[in-house]
PDB file of N, CA and C in Angstrom:
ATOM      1  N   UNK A   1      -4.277   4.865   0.065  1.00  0.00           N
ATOM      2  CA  UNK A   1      -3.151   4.661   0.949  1.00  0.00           C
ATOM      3  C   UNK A   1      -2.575   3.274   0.690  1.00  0.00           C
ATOM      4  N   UNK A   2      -1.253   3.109   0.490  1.00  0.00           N
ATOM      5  CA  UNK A   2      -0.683   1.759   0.755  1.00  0.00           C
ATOM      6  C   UNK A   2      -0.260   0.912   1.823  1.00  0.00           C
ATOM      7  N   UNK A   3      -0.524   0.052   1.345  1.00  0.00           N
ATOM      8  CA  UNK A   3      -1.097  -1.058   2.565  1.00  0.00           C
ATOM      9  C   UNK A   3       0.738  -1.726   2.696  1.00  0.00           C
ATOM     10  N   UNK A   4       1.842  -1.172   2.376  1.00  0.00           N
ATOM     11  CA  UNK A   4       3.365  -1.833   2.277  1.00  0.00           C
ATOM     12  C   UNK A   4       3.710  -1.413   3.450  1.00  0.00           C
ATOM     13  N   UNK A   5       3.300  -0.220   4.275  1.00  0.00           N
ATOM     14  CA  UNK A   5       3.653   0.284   5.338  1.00  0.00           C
ATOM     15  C   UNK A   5       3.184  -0.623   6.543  1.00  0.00           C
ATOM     16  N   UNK A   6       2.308  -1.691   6.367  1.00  0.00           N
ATOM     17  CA  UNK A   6       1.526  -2.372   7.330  1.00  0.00           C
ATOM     18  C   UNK A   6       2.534  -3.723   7.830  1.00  0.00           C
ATOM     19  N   UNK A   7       3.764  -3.424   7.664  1.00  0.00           N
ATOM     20  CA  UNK A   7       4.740  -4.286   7.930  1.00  0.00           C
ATOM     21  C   UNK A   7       5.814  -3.886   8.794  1.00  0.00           C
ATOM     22  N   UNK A   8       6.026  -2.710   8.846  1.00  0.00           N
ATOM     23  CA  UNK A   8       6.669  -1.686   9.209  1.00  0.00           C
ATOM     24  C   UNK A   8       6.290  -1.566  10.765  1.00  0.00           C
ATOM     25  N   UNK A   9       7.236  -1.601  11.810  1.00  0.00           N
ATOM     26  CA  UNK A   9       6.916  -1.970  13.209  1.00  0.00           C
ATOM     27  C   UNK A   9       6.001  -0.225  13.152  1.00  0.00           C
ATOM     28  N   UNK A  10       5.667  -0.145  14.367  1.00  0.00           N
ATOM     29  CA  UNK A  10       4.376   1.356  14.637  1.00  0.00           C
ATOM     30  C   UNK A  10       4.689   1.690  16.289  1.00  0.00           C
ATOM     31  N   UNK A  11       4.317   2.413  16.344  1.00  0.00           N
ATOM     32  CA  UNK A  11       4.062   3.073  17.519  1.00  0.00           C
ATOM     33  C   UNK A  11       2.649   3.731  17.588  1.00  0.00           C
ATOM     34  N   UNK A  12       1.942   3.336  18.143  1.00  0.00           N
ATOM     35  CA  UNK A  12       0.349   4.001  18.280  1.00  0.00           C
ATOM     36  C   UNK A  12       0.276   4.678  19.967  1.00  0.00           C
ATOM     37  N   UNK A  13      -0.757   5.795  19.457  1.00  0.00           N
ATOM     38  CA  UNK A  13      -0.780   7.034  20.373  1.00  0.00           C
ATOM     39  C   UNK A  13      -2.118   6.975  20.643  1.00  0.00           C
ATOM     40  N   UNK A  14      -3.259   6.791  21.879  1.00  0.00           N
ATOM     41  CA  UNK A  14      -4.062   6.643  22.001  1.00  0.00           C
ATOM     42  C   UNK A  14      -4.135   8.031  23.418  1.00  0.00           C
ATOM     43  N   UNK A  15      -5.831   8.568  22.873  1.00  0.00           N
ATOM     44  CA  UNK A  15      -6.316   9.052  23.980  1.00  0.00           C
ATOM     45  C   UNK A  15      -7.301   9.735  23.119  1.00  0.00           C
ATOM     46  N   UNK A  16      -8.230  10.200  24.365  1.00  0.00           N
ATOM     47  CA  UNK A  16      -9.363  10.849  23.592  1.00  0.00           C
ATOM     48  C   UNK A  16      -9.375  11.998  22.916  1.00  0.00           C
ATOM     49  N   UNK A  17      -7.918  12.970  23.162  1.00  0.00           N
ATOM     50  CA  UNK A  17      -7.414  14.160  21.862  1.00  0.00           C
ATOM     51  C   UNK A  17      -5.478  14.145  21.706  1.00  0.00           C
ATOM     52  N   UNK A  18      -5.329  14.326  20.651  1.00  0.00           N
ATOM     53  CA  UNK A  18      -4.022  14.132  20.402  1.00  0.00           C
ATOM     54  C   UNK A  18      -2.713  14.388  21.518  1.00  0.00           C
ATOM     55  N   UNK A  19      -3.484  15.642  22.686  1.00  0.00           N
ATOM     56  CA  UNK A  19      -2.404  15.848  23.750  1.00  0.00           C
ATOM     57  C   UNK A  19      -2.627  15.108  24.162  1.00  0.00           C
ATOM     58  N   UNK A  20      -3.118  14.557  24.443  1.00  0.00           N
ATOM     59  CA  UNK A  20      -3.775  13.219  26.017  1.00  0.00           C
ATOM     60  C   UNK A  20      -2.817  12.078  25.355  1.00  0.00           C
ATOM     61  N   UNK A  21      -3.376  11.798  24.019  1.00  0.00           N
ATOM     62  CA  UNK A  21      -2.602  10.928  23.760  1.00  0.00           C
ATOM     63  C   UNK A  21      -0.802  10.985  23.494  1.00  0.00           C
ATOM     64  N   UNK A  22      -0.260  11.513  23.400  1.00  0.00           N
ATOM     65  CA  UNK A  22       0.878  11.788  23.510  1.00  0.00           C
ATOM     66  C   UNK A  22       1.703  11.988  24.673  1.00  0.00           C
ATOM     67  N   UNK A  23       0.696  12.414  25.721  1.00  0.00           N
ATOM     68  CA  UNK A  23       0.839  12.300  27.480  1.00  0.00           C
ATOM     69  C   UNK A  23       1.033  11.221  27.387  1.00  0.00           C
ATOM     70  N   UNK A  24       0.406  10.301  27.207  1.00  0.00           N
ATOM     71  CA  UNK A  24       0.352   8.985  27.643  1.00  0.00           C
ATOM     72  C   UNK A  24       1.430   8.148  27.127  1.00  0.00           C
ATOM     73  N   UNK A  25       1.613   8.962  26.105  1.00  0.00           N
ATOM     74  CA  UNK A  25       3.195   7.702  25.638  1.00  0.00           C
ATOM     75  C   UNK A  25       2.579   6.538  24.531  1.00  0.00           C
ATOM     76  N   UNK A  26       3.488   6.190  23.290  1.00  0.00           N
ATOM     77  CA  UNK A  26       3.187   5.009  22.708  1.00  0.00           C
ATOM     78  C   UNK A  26       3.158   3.763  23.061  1.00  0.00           C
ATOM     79  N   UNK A  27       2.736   2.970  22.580  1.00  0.00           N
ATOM     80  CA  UNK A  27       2.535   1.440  22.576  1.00  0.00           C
ATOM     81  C   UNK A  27       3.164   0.947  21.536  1.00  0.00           C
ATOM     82  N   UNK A  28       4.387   0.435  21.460  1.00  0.00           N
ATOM     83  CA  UNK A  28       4.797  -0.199  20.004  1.00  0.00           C
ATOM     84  C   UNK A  28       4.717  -1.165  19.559  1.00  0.00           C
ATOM     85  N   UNK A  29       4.638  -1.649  19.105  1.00  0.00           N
ATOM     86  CA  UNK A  29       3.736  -2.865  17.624  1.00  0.00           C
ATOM     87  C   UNK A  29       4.767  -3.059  16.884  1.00  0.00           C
ATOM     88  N   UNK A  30       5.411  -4.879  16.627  1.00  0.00           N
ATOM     89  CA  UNK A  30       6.000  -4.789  15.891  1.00  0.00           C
ATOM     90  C   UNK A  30       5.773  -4.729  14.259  1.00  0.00           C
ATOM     91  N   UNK A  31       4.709  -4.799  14.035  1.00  0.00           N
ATOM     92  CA  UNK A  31       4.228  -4.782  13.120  1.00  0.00           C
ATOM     93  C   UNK A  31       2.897  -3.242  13.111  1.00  0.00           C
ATOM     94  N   UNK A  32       3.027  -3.119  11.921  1.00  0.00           N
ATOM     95  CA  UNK A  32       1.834  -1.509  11.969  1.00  0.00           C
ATOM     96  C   UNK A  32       0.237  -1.904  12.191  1.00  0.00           C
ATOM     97  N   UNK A  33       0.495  -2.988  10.857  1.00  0.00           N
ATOM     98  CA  UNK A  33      -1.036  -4.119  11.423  1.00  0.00           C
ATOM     99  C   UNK A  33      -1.293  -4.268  12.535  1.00  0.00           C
ATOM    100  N   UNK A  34      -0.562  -4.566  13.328  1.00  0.00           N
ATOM    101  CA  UNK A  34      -1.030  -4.972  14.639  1.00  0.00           C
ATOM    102  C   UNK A  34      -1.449  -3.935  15.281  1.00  0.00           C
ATOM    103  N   UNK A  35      -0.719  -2.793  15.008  1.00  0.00           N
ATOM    104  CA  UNK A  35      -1.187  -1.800  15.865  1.00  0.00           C
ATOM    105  C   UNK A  35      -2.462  -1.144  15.578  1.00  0.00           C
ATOM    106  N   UNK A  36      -2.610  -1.327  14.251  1.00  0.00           N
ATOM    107  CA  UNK A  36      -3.982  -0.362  13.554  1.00  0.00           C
ATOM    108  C   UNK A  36      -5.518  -1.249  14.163  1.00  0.00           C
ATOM    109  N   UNK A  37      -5.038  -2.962  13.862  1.00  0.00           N
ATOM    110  CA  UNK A  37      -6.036  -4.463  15.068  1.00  0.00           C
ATOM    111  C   UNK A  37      -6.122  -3.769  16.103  1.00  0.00           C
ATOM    112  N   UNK A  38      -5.359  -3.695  17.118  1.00  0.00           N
ATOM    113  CA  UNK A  38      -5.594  -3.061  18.402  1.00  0.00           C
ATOM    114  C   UNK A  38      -6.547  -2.104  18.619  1.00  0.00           C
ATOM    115  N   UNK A  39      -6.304  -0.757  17.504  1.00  0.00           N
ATOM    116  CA  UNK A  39      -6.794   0.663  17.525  1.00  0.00           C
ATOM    117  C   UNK A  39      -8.203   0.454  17.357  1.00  0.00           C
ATOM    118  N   UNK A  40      -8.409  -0.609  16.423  1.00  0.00           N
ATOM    119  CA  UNK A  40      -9.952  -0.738  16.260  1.00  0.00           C
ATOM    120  C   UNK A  40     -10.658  -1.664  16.818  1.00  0.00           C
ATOM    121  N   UNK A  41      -9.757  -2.516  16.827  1.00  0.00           N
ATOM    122  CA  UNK A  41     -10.762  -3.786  17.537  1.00  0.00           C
ATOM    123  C   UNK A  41     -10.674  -3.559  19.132  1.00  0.00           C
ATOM    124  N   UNK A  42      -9.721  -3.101  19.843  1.00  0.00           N
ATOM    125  CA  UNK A  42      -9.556  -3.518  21.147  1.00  0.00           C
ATOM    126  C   UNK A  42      -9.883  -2.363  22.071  1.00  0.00           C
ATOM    127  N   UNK A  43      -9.155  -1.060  21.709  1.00  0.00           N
ATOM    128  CA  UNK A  43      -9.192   0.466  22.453  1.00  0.00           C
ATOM    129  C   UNK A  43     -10.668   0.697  22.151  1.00  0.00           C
ATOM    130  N   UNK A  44     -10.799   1.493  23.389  1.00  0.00           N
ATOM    131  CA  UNK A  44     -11.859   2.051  23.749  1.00  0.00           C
ATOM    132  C   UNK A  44     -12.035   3.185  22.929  1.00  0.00           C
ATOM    133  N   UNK A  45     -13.527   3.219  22.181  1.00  0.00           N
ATOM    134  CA  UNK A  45     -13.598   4.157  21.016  1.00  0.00           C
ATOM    135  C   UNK A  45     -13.041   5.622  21.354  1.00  0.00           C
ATOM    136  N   UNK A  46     -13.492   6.032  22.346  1.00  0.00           N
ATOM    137  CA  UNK A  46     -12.531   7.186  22.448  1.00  0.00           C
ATOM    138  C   UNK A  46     -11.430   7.758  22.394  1.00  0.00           C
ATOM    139  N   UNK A  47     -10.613   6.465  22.940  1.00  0.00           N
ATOM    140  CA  UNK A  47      -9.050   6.517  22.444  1.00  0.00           C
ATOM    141  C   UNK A  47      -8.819   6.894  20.956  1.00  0.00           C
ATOM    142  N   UNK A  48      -9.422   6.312  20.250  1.00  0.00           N
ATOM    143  CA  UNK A  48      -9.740   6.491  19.331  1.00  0.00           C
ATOM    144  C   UNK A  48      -9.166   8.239  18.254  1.00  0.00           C
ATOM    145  N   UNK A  49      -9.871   8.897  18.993  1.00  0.00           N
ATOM    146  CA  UNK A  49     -10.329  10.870  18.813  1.00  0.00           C
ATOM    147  C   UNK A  49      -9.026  11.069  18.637  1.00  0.00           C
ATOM    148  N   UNK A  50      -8.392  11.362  19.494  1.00  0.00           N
ATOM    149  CA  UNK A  50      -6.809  11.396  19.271  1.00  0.00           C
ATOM    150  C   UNK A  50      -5.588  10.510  19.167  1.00  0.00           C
ATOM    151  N   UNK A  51      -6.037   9.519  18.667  1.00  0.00           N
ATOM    152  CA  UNK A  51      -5.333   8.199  18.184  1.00  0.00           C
ATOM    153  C   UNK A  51      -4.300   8.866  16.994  1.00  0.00           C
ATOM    154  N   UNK A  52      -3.042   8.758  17.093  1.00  0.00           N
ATOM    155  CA  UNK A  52      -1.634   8.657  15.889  1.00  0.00           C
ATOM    156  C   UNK A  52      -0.563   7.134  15.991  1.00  0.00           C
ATOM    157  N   UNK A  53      -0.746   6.886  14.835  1.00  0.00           N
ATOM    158  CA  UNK A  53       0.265   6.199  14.492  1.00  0.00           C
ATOM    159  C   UNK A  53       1.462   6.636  13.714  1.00  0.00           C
ATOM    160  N   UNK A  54       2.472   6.023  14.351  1.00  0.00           N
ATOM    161  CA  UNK A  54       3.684   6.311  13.668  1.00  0.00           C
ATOM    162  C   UNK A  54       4.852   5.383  13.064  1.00  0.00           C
ATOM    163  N   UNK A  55       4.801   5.595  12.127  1.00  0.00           N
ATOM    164  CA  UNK A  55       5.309   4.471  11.141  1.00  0.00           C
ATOM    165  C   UNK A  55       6.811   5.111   9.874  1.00  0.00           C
ATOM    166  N   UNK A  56       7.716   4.860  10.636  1.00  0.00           N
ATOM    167  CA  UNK A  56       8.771   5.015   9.577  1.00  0.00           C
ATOM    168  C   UNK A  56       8.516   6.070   9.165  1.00  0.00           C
ATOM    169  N   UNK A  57       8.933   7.505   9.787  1.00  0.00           N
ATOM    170  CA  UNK A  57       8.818   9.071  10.209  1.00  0.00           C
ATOM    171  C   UNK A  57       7.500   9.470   9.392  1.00  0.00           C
ATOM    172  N   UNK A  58       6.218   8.785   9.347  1.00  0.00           N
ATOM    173  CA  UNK A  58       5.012   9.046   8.714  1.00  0.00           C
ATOM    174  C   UNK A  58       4.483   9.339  10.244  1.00  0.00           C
ATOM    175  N   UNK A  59       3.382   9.576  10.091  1.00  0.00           N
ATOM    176  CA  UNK A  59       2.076  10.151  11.414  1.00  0.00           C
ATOM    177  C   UNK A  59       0.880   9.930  10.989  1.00  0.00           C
ATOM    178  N   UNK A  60      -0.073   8.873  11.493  1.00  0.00           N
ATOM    179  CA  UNK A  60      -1.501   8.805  10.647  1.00  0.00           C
ATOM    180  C   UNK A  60      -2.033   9.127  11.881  1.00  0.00           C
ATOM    181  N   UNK A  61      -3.250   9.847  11.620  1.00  0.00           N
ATOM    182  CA  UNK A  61      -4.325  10.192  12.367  1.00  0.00           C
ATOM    183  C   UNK A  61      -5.461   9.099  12.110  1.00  0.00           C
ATOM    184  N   UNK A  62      -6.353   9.505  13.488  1.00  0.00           N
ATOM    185  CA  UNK A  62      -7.371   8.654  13.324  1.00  0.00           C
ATOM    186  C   UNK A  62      -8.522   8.316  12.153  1.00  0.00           C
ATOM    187  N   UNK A  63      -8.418   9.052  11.069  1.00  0.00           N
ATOM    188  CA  UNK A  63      -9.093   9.041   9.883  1.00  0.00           C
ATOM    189  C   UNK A  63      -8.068   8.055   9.224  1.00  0.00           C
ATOM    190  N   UNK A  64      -6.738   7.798   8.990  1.00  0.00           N
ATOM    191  CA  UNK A  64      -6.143   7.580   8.226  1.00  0.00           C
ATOM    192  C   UNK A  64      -6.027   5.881   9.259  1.00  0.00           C
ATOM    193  N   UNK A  65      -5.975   5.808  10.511  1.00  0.00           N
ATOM    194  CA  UNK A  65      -6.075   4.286  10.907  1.00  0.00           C
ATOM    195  C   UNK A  65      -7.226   3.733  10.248  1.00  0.00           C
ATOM    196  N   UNK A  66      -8.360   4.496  10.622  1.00  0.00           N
ATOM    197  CA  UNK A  66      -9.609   3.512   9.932  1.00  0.00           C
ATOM    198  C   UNK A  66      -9.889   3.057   8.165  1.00  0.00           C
ATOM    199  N   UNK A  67      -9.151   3.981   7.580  1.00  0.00           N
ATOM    200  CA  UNK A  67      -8.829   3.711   6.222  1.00  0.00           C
ATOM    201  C   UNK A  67      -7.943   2.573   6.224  1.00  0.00           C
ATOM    202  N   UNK A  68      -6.786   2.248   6.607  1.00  0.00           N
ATOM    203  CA  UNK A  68      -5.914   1.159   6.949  1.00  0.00           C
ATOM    204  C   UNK A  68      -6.851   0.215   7.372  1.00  0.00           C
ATOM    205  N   UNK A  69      -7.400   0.058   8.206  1.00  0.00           N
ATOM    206  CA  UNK A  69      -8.428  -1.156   8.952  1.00  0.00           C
ATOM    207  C   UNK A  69      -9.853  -1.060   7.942  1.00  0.00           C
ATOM    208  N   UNK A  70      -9.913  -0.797   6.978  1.00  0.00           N
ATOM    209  CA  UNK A  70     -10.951  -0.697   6.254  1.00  0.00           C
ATOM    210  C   UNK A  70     -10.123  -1.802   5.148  1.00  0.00           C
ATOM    211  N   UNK A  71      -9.342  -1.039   4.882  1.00  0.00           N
ATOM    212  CA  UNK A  71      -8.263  -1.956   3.700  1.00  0.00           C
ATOM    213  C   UNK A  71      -7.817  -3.090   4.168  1.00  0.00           C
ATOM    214  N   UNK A  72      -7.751  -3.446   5.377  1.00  0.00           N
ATOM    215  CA  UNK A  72      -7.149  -4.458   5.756  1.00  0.00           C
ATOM    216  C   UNK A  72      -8.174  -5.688   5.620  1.00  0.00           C
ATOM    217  N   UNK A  73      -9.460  -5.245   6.130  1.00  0.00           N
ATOM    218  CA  UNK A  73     -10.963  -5.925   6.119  1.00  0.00           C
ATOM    219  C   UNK A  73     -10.506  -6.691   4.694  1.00  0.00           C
ATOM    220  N   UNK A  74     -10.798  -5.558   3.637  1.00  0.00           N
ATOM    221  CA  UNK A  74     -11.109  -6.014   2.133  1.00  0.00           C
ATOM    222  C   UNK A  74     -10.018  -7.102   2.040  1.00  0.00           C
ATOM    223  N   UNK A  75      -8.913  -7.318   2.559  1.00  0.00           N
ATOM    224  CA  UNK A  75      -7.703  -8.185   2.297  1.00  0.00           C
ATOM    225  C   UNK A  75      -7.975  -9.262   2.809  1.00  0.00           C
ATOM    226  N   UNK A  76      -8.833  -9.562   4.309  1.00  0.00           N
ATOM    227  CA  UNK A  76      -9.001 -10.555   5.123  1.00  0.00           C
ATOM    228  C   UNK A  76      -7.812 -10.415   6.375  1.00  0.00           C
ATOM    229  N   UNK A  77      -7.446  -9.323   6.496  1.00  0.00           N
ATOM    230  CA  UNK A  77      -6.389  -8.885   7.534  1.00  0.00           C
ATOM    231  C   UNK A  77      -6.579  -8.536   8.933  1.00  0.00           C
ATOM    232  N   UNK A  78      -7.949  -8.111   8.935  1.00  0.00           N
ATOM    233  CA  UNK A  78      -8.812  -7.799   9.914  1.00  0.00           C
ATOM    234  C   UNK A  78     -10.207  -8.354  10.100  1.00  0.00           C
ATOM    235  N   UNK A  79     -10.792  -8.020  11.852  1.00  0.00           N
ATOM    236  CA  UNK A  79     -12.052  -8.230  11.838  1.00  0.00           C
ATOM    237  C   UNK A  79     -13.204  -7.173  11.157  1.00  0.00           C
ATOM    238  N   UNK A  80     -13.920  -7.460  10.713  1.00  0.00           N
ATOM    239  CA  UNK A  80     -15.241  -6.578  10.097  1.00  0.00           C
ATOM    240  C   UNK A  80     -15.909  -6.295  11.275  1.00  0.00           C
ATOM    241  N   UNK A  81     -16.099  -4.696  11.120  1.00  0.00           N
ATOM    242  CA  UNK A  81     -17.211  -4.289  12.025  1.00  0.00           C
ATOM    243  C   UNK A  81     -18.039  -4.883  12.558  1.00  0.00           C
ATOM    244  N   UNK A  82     -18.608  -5.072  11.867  1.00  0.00           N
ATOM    245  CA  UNK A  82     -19.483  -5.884  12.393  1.00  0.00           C
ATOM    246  C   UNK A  82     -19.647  -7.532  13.761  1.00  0.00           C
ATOM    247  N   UNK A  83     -18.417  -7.734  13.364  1.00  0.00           N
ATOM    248  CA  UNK A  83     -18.192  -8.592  14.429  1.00  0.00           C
ATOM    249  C   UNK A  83     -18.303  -8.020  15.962  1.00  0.00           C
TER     250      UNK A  83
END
């Protein structure tokens, strides 16, 4: 996945399955980074389950945030798990 989209303002969709989260309405981020930081570092893992981001008529699911926040790690863009 490319990491060019991580500039690109976002809208992230949180809840514990994709309807819930979409009930609930986005959170927008002006930046996608920021929003993918949030998704992992801050939301409650469950939010997580049905977590979408939306980025410049793309849709990532929650497999595809943690790939982003995985890539971001390797860059120094993010915190490491481990923290």
């Amino acid at each position: 996945m490319n990491t060019h989209i991580l500039n690109m303002p976002g809208d992230l969709f949180l809840g514990s399955d994709p309807k819930t989260a979409f009930a609930q309405g986005a959170r927008r981020f002006s930046s996608a980074a920021k929003a993918v930081r949030f998704a992992m570092e801050h939301a409650a893992p469950v939010s997580l389950r049905g977590a979408m981001l939306k980025i410049d008529g793309q849709t990532l699911g929650p497999d595809q945030i943690r790939t982003l926040h995985s890539q971001m790690e390797m860059i120094g863009q993010a915190r490491r798990a481990t923290q």
